[in-house]
C-alpha atoms as a PDB file:
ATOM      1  CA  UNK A   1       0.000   0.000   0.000  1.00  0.00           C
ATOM      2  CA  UNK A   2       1.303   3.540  -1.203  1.00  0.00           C
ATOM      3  CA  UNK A   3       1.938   6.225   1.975  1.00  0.00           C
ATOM      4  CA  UNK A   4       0.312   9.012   1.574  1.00  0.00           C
ATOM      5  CA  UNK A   5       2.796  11.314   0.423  1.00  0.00           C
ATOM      6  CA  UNK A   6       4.538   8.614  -2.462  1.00  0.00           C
ATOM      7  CA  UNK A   7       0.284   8.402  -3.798  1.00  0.00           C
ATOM      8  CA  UNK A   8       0.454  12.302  -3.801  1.00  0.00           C
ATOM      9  CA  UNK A   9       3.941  12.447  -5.339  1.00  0.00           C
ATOM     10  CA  UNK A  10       3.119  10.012  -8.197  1.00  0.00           C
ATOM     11  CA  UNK A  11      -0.651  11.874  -8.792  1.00  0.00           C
ATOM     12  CA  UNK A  12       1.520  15.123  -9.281  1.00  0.00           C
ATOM     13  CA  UNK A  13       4.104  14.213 -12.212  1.00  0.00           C
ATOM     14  CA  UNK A  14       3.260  15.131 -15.362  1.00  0.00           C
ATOM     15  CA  UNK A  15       2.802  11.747 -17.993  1.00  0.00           C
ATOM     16  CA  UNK A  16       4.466  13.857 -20.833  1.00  0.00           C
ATOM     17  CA  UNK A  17       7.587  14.798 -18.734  1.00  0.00           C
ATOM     18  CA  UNK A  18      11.270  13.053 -18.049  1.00  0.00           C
ATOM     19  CA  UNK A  19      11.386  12.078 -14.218  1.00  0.00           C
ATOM     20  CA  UNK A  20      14.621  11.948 -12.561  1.00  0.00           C
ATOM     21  CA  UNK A  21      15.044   9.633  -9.273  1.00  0.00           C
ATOM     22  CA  UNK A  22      17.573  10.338  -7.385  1.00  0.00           C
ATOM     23  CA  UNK A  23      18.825   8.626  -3.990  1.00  0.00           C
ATOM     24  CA  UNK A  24      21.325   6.587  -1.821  1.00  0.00           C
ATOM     25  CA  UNK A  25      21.795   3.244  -2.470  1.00  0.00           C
ATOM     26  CA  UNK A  26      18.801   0.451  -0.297  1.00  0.00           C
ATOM     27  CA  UNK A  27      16.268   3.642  -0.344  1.00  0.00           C
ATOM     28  CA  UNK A  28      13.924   2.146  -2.874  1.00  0.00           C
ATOM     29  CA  UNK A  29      14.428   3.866  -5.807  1.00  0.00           C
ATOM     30  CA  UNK A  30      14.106   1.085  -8.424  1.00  0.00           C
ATOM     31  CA  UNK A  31      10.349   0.561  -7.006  1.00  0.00           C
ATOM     32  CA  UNK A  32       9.431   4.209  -7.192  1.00  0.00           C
ATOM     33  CA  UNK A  33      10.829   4.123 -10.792  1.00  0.00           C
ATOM     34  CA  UNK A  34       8.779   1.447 -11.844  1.00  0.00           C
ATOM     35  CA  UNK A  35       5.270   2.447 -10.101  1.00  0.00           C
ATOM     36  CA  UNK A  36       5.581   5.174 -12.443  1.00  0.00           C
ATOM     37  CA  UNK A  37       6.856   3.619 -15.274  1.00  0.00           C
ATOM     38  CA  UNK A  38       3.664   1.403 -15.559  1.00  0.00           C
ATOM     39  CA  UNK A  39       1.712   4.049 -16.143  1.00  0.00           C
ATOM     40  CA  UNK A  40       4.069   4.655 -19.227  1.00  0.00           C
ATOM     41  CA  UNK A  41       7.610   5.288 -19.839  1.00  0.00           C
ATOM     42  CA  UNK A  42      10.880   3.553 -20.230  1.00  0.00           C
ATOM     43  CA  UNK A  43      13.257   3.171 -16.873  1.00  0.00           C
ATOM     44  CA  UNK A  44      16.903   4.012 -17.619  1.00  0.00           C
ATOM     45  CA  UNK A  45      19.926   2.713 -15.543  1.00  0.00           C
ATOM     46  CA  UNK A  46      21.824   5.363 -13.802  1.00  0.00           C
ATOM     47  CA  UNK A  47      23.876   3.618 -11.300  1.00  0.00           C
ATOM     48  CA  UNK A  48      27.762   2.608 -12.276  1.00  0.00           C
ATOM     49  CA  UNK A  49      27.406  -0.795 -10.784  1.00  0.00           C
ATOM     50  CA  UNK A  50      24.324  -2.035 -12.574  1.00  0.00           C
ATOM     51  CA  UNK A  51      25.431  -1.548 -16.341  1.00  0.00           C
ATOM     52  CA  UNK A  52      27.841  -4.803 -15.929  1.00  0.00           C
ATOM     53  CA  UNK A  53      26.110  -7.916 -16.895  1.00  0.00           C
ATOM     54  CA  UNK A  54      27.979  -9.879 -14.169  1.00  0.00           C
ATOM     55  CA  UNK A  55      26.356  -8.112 -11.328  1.00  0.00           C
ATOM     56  CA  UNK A  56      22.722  -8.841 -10.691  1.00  0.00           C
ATOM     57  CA  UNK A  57      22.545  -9.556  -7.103  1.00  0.00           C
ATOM     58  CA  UNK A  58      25.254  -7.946  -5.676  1.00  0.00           C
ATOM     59  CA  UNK A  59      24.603  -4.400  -7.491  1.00  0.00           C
ATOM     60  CA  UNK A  60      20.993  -5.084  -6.924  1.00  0.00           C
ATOM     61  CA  UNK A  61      19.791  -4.567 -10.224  1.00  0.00           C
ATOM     62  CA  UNK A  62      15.736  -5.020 -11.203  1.00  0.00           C
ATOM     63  CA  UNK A  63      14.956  -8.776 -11.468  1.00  0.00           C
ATOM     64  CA  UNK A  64      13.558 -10.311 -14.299  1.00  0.00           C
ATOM     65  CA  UNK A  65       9.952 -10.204 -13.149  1.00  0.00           C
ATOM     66  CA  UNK A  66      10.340  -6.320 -12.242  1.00  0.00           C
ATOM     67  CA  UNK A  67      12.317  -5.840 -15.393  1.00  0.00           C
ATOM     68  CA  UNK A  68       8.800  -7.533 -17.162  1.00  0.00           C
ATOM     69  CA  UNK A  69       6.575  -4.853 -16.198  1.00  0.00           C
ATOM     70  CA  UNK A  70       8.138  -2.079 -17.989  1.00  0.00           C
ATOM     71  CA  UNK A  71      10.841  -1.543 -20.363  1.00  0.00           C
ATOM     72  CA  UNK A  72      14.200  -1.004 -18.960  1.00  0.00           C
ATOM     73  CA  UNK A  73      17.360   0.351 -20.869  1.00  0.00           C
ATOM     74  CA  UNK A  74      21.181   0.140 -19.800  1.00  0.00           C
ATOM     75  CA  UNK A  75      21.154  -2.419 -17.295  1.00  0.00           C
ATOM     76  CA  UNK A  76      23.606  -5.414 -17.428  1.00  0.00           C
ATOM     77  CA  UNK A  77      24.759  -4.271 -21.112  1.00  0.00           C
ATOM     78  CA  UNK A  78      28.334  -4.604 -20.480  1.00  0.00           C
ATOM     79  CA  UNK A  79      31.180  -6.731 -20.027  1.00  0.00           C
ATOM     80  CA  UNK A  80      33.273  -6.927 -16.861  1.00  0.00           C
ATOM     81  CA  UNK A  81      36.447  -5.241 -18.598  1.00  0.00           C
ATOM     82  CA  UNK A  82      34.959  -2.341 -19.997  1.00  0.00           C
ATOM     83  CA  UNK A  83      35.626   0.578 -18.711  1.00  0.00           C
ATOM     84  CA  UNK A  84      32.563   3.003 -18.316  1.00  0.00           C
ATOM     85  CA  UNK A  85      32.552   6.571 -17.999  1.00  0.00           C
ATOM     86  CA  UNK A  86      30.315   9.292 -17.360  1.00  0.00           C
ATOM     87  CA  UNK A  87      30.736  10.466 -20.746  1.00  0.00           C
ATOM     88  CA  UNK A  88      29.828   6.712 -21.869  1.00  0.00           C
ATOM     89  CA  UNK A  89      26.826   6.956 -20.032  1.00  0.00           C
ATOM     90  CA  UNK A  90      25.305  10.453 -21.116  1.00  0.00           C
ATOM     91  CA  UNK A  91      25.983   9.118 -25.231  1.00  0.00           C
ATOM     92  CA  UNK A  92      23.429   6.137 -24.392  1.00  0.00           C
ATOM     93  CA  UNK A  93      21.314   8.106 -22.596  1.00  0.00           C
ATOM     94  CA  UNK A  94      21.285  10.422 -25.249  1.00  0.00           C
ATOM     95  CA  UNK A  95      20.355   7.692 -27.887  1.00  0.00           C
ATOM     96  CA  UNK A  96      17.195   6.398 -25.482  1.00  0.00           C
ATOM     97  CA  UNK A  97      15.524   9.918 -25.194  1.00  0.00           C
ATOM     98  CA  UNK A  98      15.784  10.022 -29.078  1.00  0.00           C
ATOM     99  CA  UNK A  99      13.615   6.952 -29.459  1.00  0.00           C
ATOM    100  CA  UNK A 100      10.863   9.051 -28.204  1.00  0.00           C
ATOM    101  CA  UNK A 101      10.024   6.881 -25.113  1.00  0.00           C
ATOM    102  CA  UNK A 102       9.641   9.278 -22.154  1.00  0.00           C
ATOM    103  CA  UNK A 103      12.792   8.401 -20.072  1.00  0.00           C
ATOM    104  CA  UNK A 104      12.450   7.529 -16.173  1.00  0.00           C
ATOM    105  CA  UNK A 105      16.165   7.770 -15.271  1.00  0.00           C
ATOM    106  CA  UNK A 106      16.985   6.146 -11.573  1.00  0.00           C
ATOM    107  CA  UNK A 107      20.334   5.751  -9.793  1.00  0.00           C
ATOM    108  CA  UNK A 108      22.141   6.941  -7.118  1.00  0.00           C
ATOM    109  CA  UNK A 109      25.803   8.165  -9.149  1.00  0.00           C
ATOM    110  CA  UNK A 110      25.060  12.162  -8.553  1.00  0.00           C
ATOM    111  CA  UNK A 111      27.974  12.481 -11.127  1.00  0.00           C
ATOM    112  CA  UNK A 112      25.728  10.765 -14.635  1.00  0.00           C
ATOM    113  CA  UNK A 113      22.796  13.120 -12.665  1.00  0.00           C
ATOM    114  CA  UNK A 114      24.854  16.510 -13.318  1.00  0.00           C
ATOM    115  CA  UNK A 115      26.320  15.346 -16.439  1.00  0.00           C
ATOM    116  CA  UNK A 116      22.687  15.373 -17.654  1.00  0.00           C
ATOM    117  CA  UNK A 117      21.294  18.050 -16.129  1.00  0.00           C
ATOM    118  CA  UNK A 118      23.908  20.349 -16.430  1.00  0.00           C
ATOM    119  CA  UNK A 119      26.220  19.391 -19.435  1.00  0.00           C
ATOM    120  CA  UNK A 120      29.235  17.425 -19.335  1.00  0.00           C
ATOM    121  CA  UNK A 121      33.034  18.490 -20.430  1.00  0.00           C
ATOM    122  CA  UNK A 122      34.247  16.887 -24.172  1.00  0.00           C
ATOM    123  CA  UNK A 123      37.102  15.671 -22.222  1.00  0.00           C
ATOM    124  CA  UNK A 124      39.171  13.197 -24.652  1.00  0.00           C
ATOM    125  CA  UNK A 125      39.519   9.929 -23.721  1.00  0.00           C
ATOM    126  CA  UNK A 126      42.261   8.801 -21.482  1.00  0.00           C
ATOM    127  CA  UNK A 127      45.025   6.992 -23.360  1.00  0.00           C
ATOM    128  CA  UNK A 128      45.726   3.104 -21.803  1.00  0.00           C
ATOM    129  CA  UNK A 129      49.231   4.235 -20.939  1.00  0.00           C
ATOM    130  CA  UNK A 130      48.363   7.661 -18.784  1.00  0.00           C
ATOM    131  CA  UNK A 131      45.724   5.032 -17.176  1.00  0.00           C
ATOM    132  CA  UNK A 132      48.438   2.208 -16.274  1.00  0.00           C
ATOM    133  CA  UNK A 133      50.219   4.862 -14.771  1.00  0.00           C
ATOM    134  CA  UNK A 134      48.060   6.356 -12.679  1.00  0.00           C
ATOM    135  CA  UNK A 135      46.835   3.116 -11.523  1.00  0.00           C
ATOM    136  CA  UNK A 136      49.827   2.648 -10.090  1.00  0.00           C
ATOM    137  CA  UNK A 137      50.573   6.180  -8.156  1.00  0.00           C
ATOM    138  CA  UNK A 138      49.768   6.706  -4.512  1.00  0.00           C
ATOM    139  CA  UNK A 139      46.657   9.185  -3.456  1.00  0.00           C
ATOM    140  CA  UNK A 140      49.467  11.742  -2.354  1.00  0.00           C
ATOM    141  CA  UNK A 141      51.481  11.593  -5.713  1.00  0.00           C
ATOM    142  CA  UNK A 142      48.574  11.854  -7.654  1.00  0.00           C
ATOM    143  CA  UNK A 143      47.148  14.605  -5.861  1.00  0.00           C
ATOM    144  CA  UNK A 144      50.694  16.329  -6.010  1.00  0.00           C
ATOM    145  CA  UNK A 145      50.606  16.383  -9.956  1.00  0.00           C
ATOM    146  CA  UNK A 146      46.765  18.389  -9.745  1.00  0.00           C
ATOM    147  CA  UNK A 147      46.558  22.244 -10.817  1.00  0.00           C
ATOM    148  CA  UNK A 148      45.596  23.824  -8.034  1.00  0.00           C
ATOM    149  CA  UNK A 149      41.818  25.384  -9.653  1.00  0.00           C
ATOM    150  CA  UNK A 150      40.938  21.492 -10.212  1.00  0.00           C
ATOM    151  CA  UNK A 151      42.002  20.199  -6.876  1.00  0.00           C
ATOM    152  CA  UNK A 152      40.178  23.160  -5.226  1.00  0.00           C
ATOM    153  CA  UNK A 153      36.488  21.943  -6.878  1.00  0.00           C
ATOM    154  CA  UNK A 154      37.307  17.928  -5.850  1.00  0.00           C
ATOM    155  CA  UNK A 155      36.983  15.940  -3.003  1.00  0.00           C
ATOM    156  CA  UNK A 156      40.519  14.813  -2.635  1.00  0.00           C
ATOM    157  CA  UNK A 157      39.884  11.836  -0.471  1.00  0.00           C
ATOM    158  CA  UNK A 158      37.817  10.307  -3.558  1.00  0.00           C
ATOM    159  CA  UNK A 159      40.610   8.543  -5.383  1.00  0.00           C
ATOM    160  CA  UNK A 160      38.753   7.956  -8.237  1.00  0.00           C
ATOM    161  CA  UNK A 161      37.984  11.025  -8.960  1.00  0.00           C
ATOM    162  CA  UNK A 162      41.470  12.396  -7.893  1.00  0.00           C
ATOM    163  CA  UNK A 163      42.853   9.908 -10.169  1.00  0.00           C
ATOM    164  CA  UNK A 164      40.472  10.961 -13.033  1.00  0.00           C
ATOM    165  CA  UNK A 165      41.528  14.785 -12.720  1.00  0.00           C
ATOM    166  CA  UNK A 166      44.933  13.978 -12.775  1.00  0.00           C
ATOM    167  CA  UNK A 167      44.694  11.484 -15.919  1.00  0.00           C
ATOM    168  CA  UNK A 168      42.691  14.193 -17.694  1.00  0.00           C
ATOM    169  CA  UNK A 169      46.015  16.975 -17.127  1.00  0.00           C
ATOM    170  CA  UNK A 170      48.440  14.342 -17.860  1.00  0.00           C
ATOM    171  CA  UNK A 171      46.945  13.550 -21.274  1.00  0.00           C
ATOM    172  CA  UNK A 172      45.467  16.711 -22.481  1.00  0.00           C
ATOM    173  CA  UNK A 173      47.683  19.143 -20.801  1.00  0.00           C
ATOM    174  CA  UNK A 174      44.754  20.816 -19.510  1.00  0.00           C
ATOM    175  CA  UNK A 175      43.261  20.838 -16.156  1.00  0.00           C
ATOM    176  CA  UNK A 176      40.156  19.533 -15.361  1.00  0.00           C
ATOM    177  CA  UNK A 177      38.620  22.493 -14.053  1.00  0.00           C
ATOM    178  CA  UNK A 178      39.557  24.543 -17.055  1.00  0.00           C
ATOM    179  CA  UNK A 179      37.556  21.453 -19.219  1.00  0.00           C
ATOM    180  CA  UNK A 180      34.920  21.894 -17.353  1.00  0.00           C
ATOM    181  CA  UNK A 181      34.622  25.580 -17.924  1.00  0.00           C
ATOM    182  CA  UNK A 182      33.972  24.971 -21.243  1.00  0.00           C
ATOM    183  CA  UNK A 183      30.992  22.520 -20.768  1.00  0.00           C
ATOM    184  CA  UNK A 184      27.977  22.250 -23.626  1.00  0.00           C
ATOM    185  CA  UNK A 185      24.193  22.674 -23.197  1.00  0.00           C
ATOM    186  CA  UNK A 186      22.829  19.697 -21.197  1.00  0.00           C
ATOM    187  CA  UNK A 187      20.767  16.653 -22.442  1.00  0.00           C
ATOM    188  CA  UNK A 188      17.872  17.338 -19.964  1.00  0.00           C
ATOM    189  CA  UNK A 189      17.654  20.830 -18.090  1.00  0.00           C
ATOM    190  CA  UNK A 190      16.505  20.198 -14.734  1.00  0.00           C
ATOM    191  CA  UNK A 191      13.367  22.317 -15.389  1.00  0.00           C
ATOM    192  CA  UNK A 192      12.389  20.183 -18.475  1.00  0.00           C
ATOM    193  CA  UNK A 193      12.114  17.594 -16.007  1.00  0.00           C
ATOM    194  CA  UNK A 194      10.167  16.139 -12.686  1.00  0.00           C
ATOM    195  CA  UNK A 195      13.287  15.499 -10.467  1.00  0.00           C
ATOM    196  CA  UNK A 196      12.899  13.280  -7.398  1.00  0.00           C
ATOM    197  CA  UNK A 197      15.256  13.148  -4.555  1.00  0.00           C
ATOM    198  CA  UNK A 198      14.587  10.712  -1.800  1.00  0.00           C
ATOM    199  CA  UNK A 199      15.744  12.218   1.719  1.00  0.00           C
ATOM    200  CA  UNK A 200      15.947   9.299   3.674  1.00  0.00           C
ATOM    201  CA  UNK A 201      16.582   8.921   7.467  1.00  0.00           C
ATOM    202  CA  UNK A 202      20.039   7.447   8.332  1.00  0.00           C
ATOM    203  CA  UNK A 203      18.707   4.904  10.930  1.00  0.00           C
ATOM    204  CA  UNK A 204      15.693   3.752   8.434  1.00  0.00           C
ATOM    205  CA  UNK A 205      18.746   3.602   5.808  1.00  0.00           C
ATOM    206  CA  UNK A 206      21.247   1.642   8.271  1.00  0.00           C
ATOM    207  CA  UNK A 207      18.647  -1.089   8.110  1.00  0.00           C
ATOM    208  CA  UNK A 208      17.612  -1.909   4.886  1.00  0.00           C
ATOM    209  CA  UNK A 209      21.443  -1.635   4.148  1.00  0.00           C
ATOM    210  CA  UNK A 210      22.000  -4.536   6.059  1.00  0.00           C
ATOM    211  CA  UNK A 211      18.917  -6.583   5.390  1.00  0.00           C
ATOM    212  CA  UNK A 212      19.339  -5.885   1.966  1.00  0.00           C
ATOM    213  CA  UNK A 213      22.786  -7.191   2.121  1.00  0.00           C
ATOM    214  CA  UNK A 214      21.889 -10.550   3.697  1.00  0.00           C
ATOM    215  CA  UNK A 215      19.174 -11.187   0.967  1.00  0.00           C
ATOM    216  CA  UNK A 216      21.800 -10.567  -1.702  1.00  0.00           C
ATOM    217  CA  UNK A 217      24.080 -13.331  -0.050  1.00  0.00           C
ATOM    218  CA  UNK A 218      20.880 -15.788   0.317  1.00  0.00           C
ATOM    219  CA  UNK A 219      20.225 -14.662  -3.683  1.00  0.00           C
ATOM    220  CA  UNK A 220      23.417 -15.726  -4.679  1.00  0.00           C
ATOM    221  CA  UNK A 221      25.801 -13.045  -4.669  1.00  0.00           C
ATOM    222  CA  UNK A 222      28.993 -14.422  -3.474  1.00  0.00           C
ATOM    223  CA  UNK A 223      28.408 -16.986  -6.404  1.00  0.00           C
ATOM    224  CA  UNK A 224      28.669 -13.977  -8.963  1.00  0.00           C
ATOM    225  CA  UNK A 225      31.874 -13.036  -6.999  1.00  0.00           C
ATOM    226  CA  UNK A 226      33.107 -16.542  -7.256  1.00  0.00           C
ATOM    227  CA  UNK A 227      32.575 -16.475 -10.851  1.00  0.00           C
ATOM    228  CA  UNK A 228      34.960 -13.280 -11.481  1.00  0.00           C
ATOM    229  CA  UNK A 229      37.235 -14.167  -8.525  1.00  0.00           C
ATOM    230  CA  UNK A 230      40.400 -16.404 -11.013  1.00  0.00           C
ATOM    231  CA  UNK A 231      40.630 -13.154 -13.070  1.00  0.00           C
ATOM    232  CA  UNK A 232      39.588  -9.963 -10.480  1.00  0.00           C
ATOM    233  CA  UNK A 233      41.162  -6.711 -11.039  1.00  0.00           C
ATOM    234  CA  UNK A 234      40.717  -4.238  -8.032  1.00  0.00           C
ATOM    235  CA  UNK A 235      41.487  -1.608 -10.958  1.00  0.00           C
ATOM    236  CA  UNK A 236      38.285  -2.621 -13.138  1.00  0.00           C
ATOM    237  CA  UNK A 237      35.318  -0.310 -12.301  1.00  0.00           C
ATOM    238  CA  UNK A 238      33.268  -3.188 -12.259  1.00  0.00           C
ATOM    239  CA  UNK A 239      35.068  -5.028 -10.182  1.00  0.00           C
ATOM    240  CA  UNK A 240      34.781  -1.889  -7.307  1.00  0.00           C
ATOM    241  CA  UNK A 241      31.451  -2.133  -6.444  1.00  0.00           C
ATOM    242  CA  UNK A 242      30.661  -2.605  -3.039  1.00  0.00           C
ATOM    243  CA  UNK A 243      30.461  -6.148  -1.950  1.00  0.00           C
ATOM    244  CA  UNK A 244      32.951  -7.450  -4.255  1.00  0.00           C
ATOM    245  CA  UNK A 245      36.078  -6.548  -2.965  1.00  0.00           C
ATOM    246  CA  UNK A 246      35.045  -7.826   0.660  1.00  0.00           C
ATOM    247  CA  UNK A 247      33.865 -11.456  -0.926  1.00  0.00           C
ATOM    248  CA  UNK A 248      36.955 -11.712  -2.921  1.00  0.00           C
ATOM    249  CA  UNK A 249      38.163 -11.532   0.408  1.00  0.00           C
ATOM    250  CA  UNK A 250      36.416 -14.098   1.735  1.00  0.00           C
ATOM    251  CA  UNK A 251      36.905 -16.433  -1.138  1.00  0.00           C
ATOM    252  CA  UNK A 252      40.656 -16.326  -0.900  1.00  0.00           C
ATOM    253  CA  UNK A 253      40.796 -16.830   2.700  1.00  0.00           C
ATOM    254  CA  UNK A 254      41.719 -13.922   4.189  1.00  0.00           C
ATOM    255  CA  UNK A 255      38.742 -13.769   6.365  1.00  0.00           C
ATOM    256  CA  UNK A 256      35.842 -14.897   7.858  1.00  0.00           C
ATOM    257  CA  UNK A 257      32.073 -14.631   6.078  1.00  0.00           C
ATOM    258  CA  UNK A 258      31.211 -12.604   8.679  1.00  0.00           C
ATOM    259  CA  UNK A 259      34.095 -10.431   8.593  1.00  0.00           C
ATOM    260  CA  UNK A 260      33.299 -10.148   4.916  1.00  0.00           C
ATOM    261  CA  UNK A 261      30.116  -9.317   5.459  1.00  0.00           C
ATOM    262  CA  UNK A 262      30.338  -6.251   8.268  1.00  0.00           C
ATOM    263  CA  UNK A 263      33.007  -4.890   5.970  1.00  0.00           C
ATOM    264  CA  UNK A 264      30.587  -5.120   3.024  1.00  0.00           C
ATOM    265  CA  UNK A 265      27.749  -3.474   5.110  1.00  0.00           C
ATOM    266  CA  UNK A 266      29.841  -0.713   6.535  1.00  0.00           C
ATOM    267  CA  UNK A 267      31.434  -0.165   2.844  1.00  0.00           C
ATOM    268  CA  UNK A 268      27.378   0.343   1.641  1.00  0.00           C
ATOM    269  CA  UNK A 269      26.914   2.905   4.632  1.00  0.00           C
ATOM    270  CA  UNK A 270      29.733   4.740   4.059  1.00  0.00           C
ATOM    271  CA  UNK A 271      28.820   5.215   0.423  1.00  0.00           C
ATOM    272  CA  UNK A 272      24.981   5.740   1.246  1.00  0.00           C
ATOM    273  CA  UNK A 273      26.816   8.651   3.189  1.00  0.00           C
ATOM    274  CA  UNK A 274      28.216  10.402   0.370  1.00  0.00           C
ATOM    275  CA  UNK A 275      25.010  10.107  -1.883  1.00  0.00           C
ATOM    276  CA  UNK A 276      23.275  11.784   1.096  1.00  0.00           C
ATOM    277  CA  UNK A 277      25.731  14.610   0.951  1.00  0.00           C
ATOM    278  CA  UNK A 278      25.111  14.902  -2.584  1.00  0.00           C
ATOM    279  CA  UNK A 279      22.016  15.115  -2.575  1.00  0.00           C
ATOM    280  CA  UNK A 280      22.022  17.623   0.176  1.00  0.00           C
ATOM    281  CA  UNK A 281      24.408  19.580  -1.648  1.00  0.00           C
ATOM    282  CA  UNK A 282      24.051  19.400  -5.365  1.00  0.00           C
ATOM    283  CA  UNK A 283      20.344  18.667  -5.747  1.00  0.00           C
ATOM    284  CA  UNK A 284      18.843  21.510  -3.969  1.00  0.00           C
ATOM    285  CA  UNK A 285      16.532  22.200  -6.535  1.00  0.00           C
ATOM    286  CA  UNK A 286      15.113  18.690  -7.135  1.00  0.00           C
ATOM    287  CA  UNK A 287      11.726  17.753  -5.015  1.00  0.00           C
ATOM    288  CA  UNK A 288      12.378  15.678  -1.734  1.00  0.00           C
ATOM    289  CA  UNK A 289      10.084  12.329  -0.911  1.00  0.00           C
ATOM    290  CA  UNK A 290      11.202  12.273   2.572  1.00  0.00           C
ATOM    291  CA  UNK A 291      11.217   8.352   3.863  1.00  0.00           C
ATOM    292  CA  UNK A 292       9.953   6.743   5.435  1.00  0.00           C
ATOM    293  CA  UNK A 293       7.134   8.527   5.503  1.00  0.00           C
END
């Protein structure tokens, strides 16, 4: 049965419109997505984790049955190896809104959110060599090679995206920051659009995170991870998302299941964390569904 406010929230967007959910990971945004979706649209993939075809369970992706009720688009579509940008992402959305299908974009990377709503740099691609590189540098080094406009606009701790910044200066000669300055007219203006945050309560959140995580090991995720573990590279973006690293663990003996699986929990809150901050911070403008509620 629908709470009051999610009936009042899905009575008040527009049928002709893009919707945009937005929230931290175990809040329930996949459901939301397709409640509205039935009542036409297509659902589009916007979480990093859920575009590789290995991960079902462990990035917990739609099932088949929910995946039956309305069309989806960029989920599981790519091999383990590739290696999936932003920029990736906003092309293939691009190519779904031009079918004409009104898109109902869900996910909880803030970064594919901004990209679309508020244009994305033409940053070349990173050559293999620059990449091998940096793969290899310490946090510290890397951060020591940024121009200082770029490092000021990034959350240093975030090695991927300090790594990312300094790949970009290395390769183009360019910071960054000055790329972004020069950023086109985005895909979907946020104003063209009904934009959903969900502004979830931490404890609430704390939770599902963990219950969600034990129903993902009883649905077979450390048998995905098993499947990937003879050729797992911590350096593959799909092979990052959370869970995987700790099961590897696991699987190779360096500790217990249930060490495996507090690290794997606390890993999800910490992240949950960030996409709270985000959403605090970069999606002012969007319209909160405050859960539970």
């Amino acid at each position: 049965m629908l709470s009051n406010a999610r009936a009042q929230l899905l009575a008040s967007i527009p049928e002709d419109r893009p919707v945009l959910i937005a929230g931290p990971t175990a809040s329930g945004k996949s459901a939301l997505a397709l409640d509205i979706a039935k009542r036409g649209g297509v659902v589009v993939n916007a979480d990093a984790s859920q575009v590789y075809a290995c991960w079902r369970v462990i990035s917990a992706r739609p099932s088949p049955e929910e995946e039956a009720q309305a069309p989806h688009r960029l989920y599981g579509h790519l091999a383990e190896t590739v290696r999936y940008s932003t920029g990736h992402w906003l092309r293939e959305v691009a190519e779904v809104i031009a079918e004409g299908h009104r898109p109902i974009i869900v996910g909880g990377t803030g970064l594919y959110f901004q990209a679309l709503t508020e244009g994305l740099a033409e940053i070349p691609l990173t050559p293999t060599d620059v990449r091998a590189r940096a793969d290899e540098m310490p946090l510290e080094d890397l951060l020591a090679g940024l121009d200082a406009a770029t490092a000021a606009g990034l959350d240093l701790a975030n090695r991927a995206r300090v790594q990312r910044a300094w790949e970009v200066l290395e390769a183009t000669g360019r910071g960054l920051a000055q790329w972004q300055a020069d950023t086109p007219a985005p895909l979907l203006p946020l104003d063209q659009c009904s934009a959903i945050a969900l502004d979830v309560d931490r404890d609430w959140l704390a939770a599902r995170i963990e219950q969600r995580f034990d129903t993902m090991l009883a649905g077979g995720a450390l048998d995905e991870v098993r499947a990937i573990e003879p050729h797992y590279d911590p350096t593959l973006p799909a092979h990052k998302a959370i869970g995987v690293p700790e099961l590897i663990a696991y699987l190779r003996g360096s500790c217990t299941m249930e060490e495996a699986r507090s690290a794997a929990i606390i890993a999800t809150r910490q992240y949950a964390k960030r996409q709270r901050t985000w959403i605090r911070s970069k999606m002012s403008g969007w319209q909160k569904l405050h859960l539970p509620s």
